[in-house]
N, C-alpha and C. Protein backbone atom coordinates (compact mmCIF):
# COMPACT_ATOMS: atom_id res chain seq x y z
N UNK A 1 101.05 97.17 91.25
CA UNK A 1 100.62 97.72 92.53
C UNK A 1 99.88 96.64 93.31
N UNK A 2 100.01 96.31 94.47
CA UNK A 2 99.30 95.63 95.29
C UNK A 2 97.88 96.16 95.78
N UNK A 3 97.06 95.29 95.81
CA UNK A 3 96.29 95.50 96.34
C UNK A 3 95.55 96.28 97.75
N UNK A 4 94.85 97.04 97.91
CA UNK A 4 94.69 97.58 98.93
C UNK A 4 93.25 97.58 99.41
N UNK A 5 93.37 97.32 101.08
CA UNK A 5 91.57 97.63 101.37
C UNK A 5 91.09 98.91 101.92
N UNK A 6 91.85 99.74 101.44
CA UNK A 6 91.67 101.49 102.30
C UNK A 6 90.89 101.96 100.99
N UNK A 7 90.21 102.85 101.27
CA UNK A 7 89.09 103.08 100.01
C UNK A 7 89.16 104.76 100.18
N UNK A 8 88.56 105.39 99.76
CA UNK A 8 88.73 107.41 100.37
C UNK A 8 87.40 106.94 101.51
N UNK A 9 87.78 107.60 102.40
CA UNK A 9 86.41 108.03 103.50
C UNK A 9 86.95 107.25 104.75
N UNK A 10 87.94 105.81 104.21
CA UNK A 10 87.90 105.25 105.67
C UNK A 10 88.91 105.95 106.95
N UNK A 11 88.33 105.73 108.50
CA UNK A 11 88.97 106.28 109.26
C UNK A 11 90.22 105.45 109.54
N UNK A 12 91.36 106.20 109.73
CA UNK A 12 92.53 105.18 110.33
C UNK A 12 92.78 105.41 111.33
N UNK A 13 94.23 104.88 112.49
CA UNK A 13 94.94 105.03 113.67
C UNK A 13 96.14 105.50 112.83
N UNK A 14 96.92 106.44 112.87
CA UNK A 14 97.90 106.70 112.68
C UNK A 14 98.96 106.33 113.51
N UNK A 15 99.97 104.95 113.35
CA UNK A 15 100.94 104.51 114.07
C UNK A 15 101.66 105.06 114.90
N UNK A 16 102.29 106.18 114.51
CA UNK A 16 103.45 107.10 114.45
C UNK A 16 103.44 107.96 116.23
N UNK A 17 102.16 108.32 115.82
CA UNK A 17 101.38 109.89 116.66
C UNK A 17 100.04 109.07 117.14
N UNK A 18 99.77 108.00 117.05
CA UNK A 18 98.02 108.27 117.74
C UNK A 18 96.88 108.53 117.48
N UNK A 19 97.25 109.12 116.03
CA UNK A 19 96.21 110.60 115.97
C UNK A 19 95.17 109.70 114.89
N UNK A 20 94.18 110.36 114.50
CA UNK A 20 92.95 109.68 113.59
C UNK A 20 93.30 110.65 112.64
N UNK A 21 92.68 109.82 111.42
CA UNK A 21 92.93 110.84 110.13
C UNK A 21 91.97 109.80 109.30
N UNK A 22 91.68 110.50 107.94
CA UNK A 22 90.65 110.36 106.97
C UNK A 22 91.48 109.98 106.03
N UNK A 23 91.26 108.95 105.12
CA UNK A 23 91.93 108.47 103.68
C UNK A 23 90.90 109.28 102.60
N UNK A 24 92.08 110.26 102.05
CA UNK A 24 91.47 111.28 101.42
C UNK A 24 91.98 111.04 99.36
N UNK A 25 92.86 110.07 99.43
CA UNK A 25 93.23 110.03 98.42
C UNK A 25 93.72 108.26 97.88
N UNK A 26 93.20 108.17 96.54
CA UNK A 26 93.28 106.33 95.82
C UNK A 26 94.80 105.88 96.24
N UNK A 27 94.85 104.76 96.70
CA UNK A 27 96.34 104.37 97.12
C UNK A 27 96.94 104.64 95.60
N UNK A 28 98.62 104.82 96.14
CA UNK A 28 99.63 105.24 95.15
C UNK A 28 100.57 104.15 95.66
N UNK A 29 101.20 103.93 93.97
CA UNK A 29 102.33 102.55 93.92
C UNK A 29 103.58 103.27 94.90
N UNK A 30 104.16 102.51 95.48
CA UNK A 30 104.91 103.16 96.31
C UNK A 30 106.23 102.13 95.83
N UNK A 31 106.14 100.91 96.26
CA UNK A 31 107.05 99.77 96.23
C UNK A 31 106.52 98.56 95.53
N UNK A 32 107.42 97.39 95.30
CA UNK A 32 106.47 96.58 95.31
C UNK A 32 105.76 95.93 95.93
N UNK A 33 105.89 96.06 97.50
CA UNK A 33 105.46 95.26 98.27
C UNK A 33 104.56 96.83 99.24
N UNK A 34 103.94 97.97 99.24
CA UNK A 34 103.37 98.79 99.64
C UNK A 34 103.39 99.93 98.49
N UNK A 35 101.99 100.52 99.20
CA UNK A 35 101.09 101.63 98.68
C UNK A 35 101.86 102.86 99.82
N UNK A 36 100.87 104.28 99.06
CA UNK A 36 101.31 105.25 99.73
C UNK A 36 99.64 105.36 100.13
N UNK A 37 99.35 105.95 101.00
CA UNK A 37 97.95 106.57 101.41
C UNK A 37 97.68 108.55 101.39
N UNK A 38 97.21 108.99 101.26
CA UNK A 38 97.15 110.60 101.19
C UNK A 38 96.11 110.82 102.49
N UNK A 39 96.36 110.80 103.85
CA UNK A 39 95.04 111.14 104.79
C UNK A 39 95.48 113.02 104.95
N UNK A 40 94.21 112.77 105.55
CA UNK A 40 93.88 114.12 106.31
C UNK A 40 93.63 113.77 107.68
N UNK A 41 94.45 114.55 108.49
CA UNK A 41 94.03 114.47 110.10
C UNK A 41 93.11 114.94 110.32
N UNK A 42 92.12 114.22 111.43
CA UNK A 42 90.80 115.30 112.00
C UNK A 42 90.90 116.14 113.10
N UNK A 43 90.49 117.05 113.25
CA UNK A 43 90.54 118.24 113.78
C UNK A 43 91.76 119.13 113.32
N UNK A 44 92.50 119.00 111.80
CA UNK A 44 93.24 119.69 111.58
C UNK A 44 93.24 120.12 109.96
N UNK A 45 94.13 120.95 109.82
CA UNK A 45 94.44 121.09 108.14
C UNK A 45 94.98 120.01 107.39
N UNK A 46 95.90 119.59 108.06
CA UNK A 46 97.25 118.86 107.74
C UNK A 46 97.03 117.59 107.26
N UNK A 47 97.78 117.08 106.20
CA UNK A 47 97.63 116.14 104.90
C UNK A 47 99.13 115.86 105.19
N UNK A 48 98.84 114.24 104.57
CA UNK A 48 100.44 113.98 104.82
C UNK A 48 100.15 112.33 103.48
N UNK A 49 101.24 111.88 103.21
CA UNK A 49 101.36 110.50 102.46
C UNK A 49 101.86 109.63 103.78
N UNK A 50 100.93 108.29 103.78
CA UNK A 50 101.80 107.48 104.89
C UNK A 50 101.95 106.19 104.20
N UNK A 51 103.20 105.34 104.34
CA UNK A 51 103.04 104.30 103.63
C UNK A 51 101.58 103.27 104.49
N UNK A 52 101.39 102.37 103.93
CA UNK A 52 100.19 101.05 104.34
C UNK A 52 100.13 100.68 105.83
N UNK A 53 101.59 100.65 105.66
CA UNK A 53 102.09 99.83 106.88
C UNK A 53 102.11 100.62 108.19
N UNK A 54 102.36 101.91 108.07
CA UNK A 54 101.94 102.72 109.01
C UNK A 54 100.99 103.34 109.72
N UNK A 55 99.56 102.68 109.23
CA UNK A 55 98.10 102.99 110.00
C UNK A 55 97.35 102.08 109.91
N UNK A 56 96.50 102.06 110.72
CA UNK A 56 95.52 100.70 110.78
C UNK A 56 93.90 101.35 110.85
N UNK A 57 93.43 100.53 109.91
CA UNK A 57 91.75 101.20 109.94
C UNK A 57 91.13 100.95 111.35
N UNK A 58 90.37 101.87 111.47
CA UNK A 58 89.75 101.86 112.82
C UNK A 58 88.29 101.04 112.81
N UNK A 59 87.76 100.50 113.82
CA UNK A 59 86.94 99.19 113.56
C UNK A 59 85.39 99.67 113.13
N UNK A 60 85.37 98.59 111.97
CA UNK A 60 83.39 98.92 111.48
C UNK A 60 82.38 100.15 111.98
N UNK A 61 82.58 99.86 113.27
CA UNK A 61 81.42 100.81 113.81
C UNK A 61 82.27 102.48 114.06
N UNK A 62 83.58 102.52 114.01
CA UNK A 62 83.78 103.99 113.69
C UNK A 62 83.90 104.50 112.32
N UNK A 63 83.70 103.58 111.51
CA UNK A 63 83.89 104.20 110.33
C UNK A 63 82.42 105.04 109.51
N UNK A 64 82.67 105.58 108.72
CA UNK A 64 81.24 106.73 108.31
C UNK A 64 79.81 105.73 108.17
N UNK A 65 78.94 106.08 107.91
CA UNK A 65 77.81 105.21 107.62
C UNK A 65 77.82 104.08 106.18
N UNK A 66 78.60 105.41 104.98
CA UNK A 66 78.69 104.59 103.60
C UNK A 66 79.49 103.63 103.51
N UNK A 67 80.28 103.87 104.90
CA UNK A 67 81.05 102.41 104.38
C UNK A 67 81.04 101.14 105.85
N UNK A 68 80.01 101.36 105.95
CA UNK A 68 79.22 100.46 106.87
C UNK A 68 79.14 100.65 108.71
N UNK A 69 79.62 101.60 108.69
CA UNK A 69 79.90 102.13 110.20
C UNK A 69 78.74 102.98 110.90
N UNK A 70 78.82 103.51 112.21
CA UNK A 70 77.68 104.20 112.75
C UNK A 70 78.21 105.93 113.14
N UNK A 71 79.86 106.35 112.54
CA UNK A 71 80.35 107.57 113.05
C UNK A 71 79.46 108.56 112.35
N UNK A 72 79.45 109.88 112.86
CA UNK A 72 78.78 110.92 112.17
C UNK A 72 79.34 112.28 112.69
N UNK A 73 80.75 112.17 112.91
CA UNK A 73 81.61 113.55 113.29
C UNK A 73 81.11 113.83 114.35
N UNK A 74 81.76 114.92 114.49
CA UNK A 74 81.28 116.15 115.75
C UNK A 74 81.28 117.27 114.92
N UNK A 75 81.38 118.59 115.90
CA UNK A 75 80.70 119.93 115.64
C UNK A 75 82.66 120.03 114.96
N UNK A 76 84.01 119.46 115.82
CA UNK A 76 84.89 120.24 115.92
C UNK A 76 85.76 119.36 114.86
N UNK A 77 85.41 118.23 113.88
CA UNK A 77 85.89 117.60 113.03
C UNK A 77 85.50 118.49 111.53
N UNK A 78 87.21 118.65 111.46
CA UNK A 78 87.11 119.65 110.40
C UNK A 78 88.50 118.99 109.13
């Protein structure tokens, strides 16, 4: 498995759609050359696997506090 720098908690850009979502699950061997990711979208239910290559972490200061960022949700992030 290759290496990965997505950890659970970090926020991504979802390529595809736009949309933000939460890395909710330890990367999974996918290929040899990519991982699978398990996010959760915010403001929704919905869970999906995306390969690596299809989202990009969103920068330092949006990410949660524990992992070095200044975000702290809203009322409607669920």
């Amino acid at each position: 498995m290759i290496r990965s720098p997505y950890q659970i908690g970090h926020r991504v850009n979802v390529l595809s759609n736009g949309q933000t979502a939460l890395v909710v699950g330890m990367p999974e061997h996918y290929s040899g050359t990519s991982n699978l990711l398990r996010i959760k979208y915010e403001n929704s239910t919905r869970y999906e696997h995306m390969i690596e290559s299809q989202v990009e972490m969103l920068p330092i200061e949006e990410q949660y506090p524990k992992l070095g960022g200044t975000y702290t949700g809203d009322n409607g992030n669920g």
